[in-house]
N, C-alpha and C. Protein backbone atom coordinates (compact mmCIF):
# COMPACT_ATOMS: atom_id res chain seq x y z
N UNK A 1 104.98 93.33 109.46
CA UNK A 1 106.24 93.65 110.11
C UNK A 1 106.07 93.68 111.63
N UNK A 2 104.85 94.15 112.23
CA UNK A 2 105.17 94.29 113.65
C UNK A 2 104.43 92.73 114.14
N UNK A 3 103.87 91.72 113.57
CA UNK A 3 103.85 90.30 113.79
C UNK A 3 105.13 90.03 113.88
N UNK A 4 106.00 90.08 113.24
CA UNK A 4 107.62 89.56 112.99
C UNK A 4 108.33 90.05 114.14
N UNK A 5 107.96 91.53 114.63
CA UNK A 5 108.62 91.75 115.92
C UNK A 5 108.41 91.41 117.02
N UNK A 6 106.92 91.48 116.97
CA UNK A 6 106.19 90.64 118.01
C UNK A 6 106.73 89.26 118.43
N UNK A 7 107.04 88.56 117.19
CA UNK A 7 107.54 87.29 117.55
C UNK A 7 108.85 87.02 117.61
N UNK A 8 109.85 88.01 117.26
CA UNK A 8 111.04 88.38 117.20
C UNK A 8 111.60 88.38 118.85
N UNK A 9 110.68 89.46 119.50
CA UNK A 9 111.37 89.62 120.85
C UNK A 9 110.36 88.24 121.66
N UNK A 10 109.63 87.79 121.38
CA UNK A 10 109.27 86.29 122.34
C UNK A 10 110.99 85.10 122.28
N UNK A 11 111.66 85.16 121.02
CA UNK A 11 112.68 84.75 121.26
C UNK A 11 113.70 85.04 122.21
N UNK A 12 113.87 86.34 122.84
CA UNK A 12 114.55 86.86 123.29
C UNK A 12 114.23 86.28 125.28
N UNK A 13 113.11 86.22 125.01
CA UNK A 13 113.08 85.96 126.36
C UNK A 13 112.79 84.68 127.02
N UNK A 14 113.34 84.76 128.23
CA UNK A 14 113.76 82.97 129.20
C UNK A 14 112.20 82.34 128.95
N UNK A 15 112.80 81.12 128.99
CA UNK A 15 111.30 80.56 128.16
C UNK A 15 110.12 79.89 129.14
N UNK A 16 110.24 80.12 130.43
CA UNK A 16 109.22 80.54 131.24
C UNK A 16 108.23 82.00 131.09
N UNK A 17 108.93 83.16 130.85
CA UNK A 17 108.22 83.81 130.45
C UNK A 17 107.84 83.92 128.69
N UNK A 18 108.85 83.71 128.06
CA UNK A 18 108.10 83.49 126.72
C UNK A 18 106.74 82.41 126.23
N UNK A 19 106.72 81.48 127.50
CA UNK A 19 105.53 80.80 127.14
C UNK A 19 103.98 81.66 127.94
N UNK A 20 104.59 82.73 128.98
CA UNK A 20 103.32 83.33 129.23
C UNK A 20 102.68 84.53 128.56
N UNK A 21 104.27 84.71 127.58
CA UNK A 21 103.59 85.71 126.73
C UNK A 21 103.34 85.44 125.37
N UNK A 22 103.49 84.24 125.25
CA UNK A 22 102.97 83.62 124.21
C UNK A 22 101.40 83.61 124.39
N UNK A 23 101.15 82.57 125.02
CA UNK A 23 99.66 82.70 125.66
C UNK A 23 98.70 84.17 125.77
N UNK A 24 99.45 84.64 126.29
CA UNK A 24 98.68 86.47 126.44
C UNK A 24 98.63 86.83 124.58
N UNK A 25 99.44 86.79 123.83
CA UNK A 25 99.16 87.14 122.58
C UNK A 25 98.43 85.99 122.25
N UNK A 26 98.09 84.81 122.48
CA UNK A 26 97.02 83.56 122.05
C UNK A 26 96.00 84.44 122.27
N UNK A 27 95.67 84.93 123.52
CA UNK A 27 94.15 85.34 124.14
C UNK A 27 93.54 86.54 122.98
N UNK A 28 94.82 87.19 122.92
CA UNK A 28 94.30 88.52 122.35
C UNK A 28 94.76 88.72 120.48
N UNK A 29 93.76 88.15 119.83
CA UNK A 29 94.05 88.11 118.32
C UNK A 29 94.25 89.25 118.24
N UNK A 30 93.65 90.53 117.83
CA UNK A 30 93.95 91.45 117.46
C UNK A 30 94.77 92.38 117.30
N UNK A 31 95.50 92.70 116.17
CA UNK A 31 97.08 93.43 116.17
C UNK A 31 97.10 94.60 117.16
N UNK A 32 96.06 95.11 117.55
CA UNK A 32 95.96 96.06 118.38
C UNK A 32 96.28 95.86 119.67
N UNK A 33 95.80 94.99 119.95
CA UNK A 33 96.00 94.01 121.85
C UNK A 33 97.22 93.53 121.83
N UNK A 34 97.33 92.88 120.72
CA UNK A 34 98.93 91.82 120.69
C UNK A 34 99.96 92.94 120.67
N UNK A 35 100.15 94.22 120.19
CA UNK A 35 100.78 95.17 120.02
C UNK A 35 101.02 95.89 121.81
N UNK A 36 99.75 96.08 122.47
CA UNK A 36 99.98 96.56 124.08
C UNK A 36 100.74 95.29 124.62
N UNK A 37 100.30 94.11 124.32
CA UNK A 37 101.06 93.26 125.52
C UNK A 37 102.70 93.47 124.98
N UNK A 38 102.81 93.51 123.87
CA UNK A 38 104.63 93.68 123.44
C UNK A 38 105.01 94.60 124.20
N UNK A 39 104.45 95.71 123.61
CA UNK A 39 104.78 97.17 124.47
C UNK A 39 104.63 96.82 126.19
N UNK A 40 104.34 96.39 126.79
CA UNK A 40 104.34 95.90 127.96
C UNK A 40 105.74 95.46 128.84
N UNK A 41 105.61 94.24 127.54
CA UNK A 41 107.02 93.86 128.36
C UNK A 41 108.14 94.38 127.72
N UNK A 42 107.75 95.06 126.39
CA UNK A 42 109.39 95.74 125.72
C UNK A 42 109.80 96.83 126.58
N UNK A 43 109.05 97.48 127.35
CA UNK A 43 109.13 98.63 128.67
C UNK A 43 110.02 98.01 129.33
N UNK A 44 109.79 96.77 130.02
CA UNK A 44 110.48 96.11 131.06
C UNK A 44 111.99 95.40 130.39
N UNK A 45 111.69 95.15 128.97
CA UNK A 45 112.81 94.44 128.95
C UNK A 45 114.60 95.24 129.15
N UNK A 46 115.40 94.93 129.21
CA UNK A 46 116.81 95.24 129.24
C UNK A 46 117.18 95.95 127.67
N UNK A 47 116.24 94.97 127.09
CA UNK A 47 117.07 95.16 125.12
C UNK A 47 116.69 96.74 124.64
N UNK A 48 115.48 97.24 125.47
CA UNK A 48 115.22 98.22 125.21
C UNK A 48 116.30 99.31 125.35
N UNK A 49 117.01 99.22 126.32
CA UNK A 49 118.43 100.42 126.37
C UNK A 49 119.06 99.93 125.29
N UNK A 50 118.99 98.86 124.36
CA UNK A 50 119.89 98.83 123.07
C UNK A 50 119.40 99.61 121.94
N UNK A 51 118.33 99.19 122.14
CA UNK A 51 117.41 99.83 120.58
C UNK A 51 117.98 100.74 120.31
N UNK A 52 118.09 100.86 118.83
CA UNK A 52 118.37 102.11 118.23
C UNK A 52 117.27 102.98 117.73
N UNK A 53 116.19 102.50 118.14
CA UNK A 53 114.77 103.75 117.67
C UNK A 53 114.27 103.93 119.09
N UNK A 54 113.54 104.81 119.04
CA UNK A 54 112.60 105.16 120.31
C UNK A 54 111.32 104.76 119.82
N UNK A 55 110.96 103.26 120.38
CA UNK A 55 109.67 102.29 120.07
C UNK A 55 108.14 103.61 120.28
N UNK A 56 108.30 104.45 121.22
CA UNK A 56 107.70 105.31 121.67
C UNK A 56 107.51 106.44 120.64
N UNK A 57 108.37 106.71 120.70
CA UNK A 57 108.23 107.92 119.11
C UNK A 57 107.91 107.73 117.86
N UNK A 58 108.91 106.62 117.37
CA UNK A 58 109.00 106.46 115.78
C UNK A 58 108.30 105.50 115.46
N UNK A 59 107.50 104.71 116.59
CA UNK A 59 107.05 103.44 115.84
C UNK A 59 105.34 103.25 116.62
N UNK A 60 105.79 103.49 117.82
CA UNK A 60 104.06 103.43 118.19
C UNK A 60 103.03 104.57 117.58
N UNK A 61 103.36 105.81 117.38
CA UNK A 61 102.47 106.57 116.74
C UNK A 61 102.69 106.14 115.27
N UNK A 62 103.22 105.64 115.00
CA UNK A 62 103.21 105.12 113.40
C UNK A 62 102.18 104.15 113.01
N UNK A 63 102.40 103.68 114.02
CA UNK A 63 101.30 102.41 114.07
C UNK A 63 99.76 102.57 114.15
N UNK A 64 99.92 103.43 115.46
CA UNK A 64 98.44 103.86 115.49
C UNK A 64 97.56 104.48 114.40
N UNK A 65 98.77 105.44 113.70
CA UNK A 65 97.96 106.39 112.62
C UNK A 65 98.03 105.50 111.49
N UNK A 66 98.31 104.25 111.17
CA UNK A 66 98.69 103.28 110.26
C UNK A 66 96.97 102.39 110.68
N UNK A 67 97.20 102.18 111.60
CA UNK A 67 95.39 101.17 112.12
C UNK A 67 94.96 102.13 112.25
N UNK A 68 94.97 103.31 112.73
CA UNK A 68 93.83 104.38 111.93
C UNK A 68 93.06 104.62 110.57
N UNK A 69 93.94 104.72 109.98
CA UNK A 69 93.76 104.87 108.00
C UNK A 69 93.09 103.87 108.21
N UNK A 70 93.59 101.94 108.42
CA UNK A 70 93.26 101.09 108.08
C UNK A 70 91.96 100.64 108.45
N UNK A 71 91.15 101.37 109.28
CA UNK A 71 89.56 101.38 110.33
C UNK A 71 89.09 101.94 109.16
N UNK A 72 89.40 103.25 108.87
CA UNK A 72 88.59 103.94 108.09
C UNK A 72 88.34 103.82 106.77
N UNK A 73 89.29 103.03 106.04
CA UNK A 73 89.57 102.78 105.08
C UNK A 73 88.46 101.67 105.27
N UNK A 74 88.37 100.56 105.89
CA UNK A 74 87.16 99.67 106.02
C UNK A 74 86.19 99.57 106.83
N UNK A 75 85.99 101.04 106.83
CA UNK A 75 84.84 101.77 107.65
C UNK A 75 84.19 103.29 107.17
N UNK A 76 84.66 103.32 105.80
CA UNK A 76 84.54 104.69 105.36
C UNK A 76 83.70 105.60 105.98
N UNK A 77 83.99 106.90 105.91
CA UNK A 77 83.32 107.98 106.50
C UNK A 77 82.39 108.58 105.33
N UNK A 78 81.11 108.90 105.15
CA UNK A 78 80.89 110.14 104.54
C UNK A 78 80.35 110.67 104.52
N UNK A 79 80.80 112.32 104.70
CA UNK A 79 82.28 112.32 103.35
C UNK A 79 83.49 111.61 104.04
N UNK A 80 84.02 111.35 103.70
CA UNK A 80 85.72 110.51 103.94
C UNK A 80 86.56 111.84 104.83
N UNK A 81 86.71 111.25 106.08
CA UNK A 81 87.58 112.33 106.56
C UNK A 81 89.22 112.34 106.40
N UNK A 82 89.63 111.90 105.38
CA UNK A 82 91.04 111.98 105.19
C UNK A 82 91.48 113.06 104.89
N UNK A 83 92.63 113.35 105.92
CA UNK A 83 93.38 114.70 104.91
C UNK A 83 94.21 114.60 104.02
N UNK A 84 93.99 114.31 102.57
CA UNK A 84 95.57 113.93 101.60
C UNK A 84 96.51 114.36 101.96
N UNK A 85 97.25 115.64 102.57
CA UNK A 85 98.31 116.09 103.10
C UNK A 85 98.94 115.37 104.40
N UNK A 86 97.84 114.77 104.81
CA UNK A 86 98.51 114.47 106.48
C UNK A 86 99.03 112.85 105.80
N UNK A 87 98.04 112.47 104.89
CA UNK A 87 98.53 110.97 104.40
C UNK A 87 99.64 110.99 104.01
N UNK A 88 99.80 112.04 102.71
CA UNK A 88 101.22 111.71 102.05
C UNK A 88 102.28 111.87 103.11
N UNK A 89 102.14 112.95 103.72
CA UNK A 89 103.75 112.96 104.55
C UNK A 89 104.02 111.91 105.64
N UNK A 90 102.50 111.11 106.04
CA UNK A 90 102.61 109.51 106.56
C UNK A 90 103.10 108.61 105.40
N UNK A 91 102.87 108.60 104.40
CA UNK A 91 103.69 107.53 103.60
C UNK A 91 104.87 107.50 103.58
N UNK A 92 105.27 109.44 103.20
CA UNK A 92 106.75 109.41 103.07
C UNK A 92 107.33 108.92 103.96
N UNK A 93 107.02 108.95 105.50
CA UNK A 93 107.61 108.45 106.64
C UNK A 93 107.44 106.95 106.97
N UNK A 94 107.14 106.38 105.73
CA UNK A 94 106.80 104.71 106.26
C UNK A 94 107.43 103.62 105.93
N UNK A 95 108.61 104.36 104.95
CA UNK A 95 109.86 103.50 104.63
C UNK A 95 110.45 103.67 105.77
N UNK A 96 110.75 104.82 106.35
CA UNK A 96 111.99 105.32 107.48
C UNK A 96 111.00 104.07 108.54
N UNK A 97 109.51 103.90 108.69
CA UNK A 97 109.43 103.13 109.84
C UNK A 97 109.70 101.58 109.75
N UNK A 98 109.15 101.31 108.31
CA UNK A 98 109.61 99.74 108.07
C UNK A 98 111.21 99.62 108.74
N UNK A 99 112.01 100.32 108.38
CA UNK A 99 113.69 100.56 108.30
C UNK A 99 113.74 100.28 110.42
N UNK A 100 113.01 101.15 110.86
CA UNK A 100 113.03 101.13 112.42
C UNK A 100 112.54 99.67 112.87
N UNK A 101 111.42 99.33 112.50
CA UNK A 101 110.74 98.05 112.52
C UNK A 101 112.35 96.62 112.44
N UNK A 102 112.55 97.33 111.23
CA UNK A 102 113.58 96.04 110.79
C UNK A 102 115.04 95.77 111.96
N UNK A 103 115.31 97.00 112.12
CA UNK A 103 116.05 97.86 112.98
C UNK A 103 115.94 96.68 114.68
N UNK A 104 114.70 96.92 114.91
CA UNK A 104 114.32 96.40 115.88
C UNK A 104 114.56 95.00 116.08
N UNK A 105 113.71 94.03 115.13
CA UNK A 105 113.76 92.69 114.80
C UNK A 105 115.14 91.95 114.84
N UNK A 106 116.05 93.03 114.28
CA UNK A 106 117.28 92.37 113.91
C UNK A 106 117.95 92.66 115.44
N UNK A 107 117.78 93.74 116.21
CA UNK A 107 118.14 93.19 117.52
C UNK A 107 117.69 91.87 118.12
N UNK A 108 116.57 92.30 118.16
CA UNK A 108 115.96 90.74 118.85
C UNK A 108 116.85 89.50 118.53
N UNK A 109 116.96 89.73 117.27
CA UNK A 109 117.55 88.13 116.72
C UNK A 109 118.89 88.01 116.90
N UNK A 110 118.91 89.16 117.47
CA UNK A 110 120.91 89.20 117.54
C UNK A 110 120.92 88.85 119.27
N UNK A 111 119.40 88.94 120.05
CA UNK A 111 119.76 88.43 121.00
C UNK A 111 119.26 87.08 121.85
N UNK A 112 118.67 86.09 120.83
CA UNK A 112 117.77 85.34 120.56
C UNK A 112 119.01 84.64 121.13
């Protein structure tokens, strides 16, 4: 989902700069890097006063604690430092973020 947004808002923008931020996500494979350069220019962009989520609240710490699990999970600890409590109430909250995610995308494309 956040590949799809990622590439969601490159539509959005004049295609002088969408080809330099195309390139900047070429350089940097990793969902982690490709994720700062979005956040970069989604700061700067205009569409951001549309959004209906706060990319900042509901979706970047989602993310992080989402490639968190996902390190550790293929990096196990042990003992495994997971807290089952802190997980579940991250799951429960990960429909509401897909929903923000989608939320997002479908701006983009509404301004593509």
């Amino acid at each position: 989902m956040i590949l799809l947004l990622i590439d969601a808002f490159a539509n959005t923008l004049p295609p002088t700069e969408r080809e330099v931020y195309q390139r900047r996500l070429q350089k940097q494979p990793a969902l982690a890097r490709q994720w700062e350069v979005f956040r970069e220019l989604w700061h700067r962009s205009p569409l951001r006063k549309e959004a209906p989520h706060d990319l900042d609240a509901e979706i970047t710490q989602t993310f992080q604690f989402t490639r968190i699990c996902r390190n550790e999970a293929g990096h196990p600890q042990l003992p495994p430092r997971f807290d089952c409590e802190l997980l579940r109430a991250h799951l429960a909250y990960f429909r509401r973020y897909l929903t923000a995610l989608q939320g997002l995308i479908d701006l983009c494309h509404g301004q593509a």
